[in-house]
PDB file of N, CA and C in Angstrom:
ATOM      1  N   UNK A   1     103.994 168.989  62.244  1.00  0.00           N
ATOM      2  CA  UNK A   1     102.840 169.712  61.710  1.00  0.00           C
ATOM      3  C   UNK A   1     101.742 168.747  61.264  1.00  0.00           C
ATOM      4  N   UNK A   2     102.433 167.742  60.945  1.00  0.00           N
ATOM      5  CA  UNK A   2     101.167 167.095  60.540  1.00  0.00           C
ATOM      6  C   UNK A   2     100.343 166.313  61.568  1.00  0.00           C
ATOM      7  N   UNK A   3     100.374 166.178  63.128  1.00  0.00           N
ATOM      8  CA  UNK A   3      99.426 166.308  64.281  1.00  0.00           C
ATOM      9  C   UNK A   3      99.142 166.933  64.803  1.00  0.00           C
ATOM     10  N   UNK A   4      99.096 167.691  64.331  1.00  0.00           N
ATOM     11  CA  UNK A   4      98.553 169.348  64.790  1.00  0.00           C
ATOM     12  C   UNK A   4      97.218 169.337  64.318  1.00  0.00           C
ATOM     13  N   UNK A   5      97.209 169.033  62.995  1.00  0.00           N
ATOM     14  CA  UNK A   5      95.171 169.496  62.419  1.00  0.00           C
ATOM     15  C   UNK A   5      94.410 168.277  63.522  1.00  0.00           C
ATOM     16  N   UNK A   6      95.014 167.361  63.261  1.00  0.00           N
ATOM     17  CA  UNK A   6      93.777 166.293  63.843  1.00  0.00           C
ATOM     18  C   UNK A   6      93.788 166.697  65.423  1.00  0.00           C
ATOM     19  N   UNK A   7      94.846 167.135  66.270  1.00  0.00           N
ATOM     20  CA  UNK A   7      95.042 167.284  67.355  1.00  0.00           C
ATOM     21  C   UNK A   7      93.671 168.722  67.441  1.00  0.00           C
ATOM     22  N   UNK A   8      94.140 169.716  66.764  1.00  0.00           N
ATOM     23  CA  UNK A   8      93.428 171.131  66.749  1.00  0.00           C
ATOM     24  C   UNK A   8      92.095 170.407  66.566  1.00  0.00           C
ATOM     25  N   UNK A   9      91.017 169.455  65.099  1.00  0.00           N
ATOM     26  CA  UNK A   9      89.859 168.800  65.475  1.00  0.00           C
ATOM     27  C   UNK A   9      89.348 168.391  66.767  1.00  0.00           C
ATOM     28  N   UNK A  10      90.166 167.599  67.078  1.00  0.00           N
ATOM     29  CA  UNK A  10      89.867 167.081  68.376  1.00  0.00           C
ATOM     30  C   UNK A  10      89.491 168.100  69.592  1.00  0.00           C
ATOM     31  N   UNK A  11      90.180 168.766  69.546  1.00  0.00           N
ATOM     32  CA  UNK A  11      90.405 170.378  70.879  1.00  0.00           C
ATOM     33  C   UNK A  11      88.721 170.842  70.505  1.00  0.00           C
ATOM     34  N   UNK A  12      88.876 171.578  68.816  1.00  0.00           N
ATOM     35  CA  UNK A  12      87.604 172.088  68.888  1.00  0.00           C
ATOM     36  C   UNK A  12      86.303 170.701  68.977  1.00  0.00           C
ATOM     37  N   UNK A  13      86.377 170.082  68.888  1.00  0.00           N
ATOM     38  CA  UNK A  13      85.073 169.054  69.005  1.00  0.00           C
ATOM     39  C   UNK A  13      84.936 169.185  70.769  1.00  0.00           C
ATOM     40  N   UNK A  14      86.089 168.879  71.326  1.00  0.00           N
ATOM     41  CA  UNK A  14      85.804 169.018  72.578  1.00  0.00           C
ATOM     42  C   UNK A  14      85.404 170.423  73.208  1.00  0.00           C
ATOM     43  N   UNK A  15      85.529 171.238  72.498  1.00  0.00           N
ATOM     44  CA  UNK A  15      84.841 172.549  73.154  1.00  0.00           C
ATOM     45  C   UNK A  15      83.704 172.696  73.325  1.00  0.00           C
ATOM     46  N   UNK A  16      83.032 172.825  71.804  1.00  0.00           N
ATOM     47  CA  UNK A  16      82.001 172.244  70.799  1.00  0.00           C
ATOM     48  C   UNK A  16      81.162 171.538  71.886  1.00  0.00           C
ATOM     49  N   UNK A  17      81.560 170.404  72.264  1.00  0.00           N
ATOM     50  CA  UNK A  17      80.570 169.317  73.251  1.00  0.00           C
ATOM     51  C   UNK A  17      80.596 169.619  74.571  1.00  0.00           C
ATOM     52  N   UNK A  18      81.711 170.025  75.236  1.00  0.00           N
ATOM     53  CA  UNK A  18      81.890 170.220  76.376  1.00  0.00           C
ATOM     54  C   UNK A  18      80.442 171.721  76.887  1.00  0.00           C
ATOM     55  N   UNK A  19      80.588 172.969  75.793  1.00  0.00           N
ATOM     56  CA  UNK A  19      79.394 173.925  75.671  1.00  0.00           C
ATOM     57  C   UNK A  19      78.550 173.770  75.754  1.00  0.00           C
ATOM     58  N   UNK A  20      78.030 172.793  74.655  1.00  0.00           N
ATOM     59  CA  UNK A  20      76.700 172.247  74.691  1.00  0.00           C
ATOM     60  C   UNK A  20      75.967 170.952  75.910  1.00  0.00           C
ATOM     61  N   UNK A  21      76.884 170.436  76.298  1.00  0.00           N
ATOM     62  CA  UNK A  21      76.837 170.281  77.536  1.00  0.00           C
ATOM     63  C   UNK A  21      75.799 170.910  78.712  1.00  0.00           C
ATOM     64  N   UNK A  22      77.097 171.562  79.062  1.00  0.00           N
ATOM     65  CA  UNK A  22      77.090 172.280  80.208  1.00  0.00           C
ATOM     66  C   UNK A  22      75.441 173.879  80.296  1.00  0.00           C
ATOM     67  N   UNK A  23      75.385 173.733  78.804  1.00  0.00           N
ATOM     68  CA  UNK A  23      74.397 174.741  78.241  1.00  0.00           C
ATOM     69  C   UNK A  23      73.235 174.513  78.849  1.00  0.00           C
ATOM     70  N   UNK A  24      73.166 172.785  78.507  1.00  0.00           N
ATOM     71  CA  UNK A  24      71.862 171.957  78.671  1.00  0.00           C
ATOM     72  C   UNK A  24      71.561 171.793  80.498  1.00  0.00           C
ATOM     73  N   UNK A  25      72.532 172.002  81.042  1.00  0.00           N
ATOM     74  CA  UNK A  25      72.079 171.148  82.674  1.00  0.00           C
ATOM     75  C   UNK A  25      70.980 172.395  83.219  1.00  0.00           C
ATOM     76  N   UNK A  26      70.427 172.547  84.249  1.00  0.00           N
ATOM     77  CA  UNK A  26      69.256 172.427  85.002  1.00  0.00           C
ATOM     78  C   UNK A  26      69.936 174.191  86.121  1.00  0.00           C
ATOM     79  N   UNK A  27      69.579 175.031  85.885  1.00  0.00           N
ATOM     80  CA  UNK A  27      70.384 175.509  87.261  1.00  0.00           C
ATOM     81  C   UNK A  27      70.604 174.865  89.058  1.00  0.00           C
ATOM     82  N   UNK A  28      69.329 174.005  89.097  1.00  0.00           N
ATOM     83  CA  UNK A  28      69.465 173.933  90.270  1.00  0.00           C
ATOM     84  C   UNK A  28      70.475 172.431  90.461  1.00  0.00           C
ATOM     85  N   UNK A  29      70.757 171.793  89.470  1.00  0.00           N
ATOM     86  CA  UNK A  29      72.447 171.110  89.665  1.00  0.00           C
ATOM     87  C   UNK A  29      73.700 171.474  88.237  1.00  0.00           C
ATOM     88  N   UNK A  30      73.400 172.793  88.731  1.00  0.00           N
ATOM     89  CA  UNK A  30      74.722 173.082  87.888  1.00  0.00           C
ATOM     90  C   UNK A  30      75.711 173.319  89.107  1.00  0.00           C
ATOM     91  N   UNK A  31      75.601 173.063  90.025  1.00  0.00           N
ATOM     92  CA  UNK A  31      76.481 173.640  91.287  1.00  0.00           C
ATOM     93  C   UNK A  31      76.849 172.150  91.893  1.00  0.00           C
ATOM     94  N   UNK A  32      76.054 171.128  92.127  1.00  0.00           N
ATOM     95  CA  UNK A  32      76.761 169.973  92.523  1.00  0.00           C
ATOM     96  C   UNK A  32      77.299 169.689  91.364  1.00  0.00           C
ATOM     97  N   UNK A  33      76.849 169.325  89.829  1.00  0.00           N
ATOM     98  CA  UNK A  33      77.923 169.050  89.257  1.00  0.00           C
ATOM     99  C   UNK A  33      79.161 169.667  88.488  1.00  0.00           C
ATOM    100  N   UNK A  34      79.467 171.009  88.939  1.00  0.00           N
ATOM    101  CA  UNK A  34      80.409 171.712  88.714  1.00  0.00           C
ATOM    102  C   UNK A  34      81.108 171.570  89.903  1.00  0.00           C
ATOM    103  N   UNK A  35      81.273 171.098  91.044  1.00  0.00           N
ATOM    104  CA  UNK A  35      81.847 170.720  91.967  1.00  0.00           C
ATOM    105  C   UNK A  35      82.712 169.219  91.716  1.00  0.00           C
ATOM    106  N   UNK A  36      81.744 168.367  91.292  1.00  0.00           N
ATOM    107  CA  UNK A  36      82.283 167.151  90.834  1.00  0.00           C
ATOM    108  C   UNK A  36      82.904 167.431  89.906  1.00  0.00           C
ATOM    109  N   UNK A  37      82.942 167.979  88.665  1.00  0.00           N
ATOM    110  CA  UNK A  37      83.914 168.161  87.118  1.00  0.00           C
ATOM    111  C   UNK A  37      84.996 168.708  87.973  1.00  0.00           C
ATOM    112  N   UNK A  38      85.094 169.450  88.900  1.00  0.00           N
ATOM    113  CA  UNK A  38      86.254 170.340  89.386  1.00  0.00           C
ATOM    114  C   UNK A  38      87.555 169.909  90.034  1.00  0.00           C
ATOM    115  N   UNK A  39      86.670 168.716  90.691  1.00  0.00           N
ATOM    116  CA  UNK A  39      87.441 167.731  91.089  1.00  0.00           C
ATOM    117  C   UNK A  39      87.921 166.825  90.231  1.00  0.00           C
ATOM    118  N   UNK A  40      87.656 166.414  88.921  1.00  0.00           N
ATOM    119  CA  UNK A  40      88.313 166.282  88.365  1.00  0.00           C
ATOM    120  C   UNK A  40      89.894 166.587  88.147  1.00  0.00           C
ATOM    121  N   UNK A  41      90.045 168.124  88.003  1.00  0.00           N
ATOM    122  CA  UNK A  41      90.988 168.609  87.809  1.00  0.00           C
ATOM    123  C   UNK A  41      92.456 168.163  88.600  1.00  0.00           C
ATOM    124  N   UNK A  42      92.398 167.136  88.989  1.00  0.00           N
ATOM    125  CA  UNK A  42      93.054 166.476  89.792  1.00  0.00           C
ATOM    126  C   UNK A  42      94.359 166.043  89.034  1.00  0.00           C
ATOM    127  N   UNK A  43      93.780 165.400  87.608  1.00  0.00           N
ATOM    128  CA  UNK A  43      94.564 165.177  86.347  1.00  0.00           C
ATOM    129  C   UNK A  43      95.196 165.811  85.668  1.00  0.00           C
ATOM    130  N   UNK A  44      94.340 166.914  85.740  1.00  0.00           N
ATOM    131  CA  UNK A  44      95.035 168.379  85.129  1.00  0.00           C
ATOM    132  C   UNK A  44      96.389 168.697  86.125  1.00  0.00           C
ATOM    133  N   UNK A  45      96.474 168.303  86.984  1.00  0.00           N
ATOM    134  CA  UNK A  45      97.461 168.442  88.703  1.00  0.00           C
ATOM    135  C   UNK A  45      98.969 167.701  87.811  1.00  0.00           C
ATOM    136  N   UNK A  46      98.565 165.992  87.549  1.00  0.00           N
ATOM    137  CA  UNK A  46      99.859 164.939  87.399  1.00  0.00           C
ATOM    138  C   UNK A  46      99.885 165.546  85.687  1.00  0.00           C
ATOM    139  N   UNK A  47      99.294 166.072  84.898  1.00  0.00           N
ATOM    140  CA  UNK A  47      99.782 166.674  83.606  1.00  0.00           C
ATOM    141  C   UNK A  47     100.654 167.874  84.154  1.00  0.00           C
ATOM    142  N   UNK A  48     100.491 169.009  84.730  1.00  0.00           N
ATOM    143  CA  UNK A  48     101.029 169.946  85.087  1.00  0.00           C
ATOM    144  C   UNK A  48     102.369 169.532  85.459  1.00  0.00           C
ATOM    145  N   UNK A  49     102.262 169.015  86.606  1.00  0.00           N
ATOM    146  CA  UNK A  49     103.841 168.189  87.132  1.00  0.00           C
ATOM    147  C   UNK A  49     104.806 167.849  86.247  1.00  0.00           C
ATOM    148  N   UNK A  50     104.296 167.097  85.718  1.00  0.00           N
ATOM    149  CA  UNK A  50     104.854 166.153  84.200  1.00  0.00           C
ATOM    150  C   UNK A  50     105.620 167.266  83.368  1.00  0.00           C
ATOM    151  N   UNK A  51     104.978 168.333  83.398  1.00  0.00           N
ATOM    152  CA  UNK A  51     105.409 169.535  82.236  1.00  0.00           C
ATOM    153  C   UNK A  51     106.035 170.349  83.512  1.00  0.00           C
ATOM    154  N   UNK A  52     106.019 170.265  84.354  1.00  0.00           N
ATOM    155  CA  UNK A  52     107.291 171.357  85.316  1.00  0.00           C
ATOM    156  C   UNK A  52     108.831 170.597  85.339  1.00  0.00           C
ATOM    157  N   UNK A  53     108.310 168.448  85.269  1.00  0.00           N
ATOM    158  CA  UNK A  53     109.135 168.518  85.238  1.00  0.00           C
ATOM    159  C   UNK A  53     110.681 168.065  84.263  1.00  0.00           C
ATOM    160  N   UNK A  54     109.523 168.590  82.648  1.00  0.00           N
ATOM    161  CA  UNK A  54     110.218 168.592  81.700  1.00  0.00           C
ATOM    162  C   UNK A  54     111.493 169.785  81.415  1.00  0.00           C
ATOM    163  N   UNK A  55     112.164 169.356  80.198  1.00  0.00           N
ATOM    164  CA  UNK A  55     113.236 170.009  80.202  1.00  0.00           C
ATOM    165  C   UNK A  55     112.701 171.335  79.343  1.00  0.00           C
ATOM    166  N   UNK A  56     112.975 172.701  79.080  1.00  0.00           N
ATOM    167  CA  UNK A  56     113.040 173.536  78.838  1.00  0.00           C
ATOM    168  C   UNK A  56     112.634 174.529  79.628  1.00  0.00           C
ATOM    169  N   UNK A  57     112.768 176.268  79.510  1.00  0.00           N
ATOM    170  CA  UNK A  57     112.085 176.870  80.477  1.00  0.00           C
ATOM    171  C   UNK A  57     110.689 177.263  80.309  1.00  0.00           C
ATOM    172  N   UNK A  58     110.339 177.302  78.940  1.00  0.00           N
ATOM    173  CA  UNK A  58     109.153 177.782  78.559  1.00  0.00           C
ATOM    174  C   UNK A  58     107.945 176.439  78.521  1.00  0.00           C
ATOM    175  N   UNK A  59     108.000 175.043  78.940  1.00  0.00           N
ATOM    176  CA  UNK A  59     107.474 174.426  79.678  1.00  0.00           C
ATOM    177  C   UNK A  59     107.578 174.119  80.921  1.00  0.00           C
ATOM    178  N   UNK A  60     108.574 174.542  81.997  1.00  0.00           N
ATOM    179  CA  UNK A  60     108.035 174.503  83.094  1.00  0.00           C
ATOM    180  C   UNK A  60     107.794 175.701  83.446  1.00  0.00           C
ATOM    181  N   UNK A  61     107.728 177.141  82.859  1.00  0.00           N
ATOM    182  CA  UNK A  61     106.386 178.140  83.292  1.00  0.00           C
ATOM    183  C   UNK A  61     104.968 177.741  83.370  1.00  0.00           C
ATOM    184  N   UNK A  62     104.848 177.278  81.829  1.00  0.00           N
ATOM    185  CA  UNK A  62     103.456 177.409  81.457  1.00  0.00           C
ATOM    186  C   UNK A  62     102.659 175.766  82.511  1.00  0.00           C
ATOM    187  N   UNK A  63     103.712 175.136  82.793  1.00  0.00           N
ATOM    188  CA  UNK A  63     103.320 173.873  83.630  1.00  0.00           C
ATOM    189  C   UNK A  63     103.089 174.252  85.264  1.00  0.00           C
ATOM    190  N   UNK A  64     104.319 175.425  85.737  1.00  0.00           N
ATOM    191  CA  UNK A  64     103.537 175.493  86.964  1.00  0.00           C
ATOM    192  C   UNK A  64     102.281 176.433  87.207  1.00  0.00           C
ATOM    193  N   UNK A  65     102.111 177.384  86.110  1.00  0.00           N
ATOM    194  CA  UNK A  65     100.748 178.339  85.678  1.00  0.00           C
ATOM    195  C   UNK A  65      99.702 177.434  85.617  1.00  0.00           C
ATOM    196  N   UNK A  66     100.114 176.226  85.097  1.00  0.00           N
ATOM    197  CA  UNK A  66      98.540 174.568  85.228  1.00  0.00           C
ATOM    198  C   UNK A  66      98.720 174.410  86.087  1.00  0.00           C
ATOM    199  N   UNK A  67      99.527 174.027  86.833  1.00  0.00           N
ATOM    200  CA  UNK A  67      99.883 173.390  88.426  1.00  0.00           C
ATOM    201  C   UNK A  67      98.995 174.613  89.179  1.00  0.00           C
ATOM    202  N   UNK A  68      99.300 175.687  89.048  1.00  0.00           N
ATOM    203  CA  UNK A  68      98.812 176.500  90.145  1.00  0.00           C
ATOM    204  C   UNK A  68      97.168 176.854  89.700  1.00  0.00           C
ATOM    205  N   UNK A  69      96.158 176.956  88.862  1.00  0.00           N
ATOM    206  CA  UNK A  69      95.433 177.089  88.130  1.00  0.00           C
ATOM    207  C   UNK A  69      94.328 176.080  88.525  1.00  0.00           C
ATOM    208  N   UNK A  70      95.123 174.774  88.183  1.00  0.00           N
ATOM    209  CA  UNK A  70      94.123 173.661  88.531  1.00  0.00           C
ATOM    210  C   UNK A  70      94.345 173.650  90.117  1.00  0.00           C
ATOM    211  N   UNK A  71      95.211 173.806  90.780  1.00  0.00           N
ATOM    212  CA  UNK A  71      95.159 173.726  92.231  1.00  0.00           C
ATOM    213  C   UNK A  71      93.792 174.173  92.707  1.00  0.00           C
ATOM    214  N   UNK A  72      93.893 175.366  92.164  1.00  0.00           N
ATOM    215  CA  UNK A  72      93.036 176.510  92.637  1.00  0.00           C
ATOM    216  C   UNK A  72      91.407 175.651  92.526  1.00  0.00           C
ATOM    217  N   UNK A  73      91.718 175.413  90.762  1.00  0.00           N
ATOM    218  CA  UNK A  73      90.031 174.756  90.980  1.00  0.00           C
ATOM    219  C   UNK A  73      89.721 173.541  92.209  1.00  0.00           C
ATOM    220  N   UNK A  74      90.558 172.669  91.523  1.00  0.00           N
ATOM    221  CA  UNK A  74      90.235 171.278  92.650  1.00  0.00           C
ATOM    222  C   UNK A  74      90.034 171.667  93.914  1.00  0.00           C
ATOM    223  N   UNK A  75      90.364 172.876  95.041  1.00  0.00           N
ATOM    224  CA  UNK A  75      90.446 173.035  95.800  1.00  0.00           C
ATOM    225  C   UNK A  75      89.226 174.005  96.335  1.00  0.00           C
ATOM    226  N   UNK A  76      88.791 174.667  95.051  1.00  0.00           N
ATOM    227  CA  UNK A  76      87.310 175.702  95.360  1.00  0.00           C
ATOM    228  C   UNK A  76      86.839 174.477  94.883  1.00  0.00           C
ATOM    229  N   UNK A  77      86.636 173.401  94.216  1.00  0.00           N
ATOM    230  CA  UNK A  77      85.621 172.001  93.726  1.00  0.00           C
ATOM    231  C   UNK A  77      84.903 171.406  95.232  1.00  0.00           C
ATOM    232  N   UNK A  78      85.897 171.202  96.061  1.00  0.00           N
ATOM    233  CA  UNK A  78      86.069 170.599  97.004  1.00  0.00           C
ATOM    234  C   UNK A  78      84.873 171.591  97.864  1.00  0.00           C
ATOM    235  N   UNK A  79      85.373 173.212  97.896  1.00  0.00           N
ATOM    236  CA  UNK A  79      85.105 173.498  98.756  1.00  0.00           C
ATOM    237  C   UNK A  79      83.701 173.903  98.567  1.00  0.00           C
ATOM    238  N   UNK A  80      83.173 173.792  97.451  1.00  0.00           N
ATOM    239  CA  UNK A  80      81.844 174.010  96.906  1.00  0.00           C
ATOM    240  C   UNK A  80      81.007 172.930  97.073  1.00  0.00           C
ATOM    241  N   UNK A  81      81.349 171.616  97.096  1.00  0.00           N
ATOM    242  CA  UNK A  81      81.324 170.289  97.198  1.00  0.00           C
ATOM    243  C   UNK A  81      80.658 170.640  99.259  1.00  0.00           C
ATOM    244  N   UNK A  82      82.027 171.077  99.969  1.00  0.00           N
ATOM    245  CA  UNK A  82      81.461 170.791 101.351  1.00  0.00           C
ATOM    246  C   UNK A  82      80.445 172.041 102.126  1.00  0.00           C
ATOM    247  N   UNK A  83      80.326 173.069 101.199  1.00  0.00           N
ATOM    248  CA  UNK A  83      79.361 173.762 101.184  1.00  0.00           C
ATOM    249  C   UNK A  83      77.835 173.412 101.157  1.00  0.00           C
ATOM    250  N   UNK A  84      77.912 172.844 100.028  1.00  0.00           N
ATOM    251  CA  UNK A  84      76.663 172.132  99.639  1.00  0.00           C
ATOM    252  C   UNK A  84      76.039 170.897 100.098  1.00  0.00           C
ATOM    253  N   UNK A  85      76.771 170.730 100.596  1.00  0.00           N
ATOM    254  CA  UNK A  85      76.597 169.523 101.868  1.00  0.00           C
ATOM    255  C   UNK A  85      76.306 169.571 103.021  1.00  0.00           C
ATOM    256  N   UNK A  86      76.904 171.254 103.480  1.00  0.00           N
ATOM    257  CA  UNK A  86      76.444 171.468 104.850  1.00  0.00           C
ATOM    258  C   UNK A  86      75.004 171.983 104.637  1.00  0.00           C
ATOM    259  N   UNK A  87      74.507 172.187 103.785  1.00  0.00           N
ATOM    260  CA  UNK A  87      73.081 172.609 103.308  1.00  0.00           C
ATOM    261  C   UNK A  87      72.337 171.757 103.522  1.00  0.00           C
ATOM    262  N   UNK A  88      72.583 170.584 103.839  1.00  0.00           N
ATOM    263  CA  UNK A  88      71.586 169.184 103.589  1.00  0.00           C
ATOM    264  C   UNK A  88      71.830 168.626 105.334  1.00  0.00           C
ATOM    265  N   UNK A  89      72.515 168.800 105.957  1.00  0.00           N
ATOM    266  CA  UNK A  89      72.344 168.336 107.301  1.00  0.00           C
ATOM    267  C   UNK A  89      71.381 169.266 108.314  1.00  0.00           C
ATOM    268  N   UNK A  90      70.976 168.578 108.955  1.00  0.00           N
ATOM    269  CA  UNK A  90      69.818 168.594 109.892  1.00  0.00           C
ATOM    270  C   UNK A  90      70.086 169.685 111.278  1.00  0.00           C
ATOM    271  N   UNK A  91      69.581 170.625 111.195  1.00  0.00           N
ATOM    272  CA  UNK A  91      70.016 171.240 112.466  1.00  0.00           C
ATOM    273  C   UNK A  91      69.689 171.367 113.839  1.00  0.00           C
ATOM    274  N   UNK A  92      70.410 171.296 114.854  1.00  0.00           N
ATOM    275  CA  UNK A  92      70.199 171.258 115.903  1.00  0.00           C
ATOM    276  C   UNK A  92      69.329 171.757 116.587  1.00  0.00           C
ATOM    277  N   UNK A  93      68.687 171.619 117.273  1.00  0.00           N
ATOM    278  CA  UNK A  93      67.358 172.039 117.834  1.00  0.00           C
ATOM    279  C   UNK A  93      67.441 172.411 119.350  1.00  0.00           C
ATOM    280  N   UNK A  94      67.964 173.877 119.716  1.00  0.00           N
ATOM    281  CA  UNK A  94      68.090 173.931 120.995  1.00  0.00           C
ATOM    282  C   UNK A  94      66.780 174.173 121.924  1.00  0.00           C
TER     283      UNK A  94
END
């Protein structure tokens, strides 16, 4: 119990900043860089693992629910990522 308050500070500061953040960007790159943060989630992937492949049952639920969760993002990150990319190449001129 007693890393829990500073742990819980920490969580909310990071909300806190992470909001205000994301509040501030521009619409017209809130989409490339929500593609890049997404990909991030890559980390969120080897944490998930880590907790599927700990011992109890009620961490490897809630670990493959991250596992499958962050999959999902990193994988729409990506695909938002090659979306937005095909936007910028030059088209063929028949």
């Amino acid at each position: 119990m007693d890393a829990f308050l500073p742990l819980l500070t920490i969580f909310l500061l990071a909300v806190f900043v992470g909001f205000e953040i994301i509040t501030k960007v521009p619409p017209l790159l809130h989409t490339p860089l929500m593609s890049g943060s997404n990909a991030i989630s890559g980390i969120t992937i080897i944490g998930a693992l880590l907790s599927v492949a700990a011992e109890g049952q009620l961490s490897t639920m809630l670990g493959f629910g991250a596992l499958v969760l962050a999959t999902i993002n990193v994988v729409g990150g990506f695909l938002v990522t090659h979306r937005m990319l095909g936007m910028f190449k030059k088209k063929d001129q028949a």
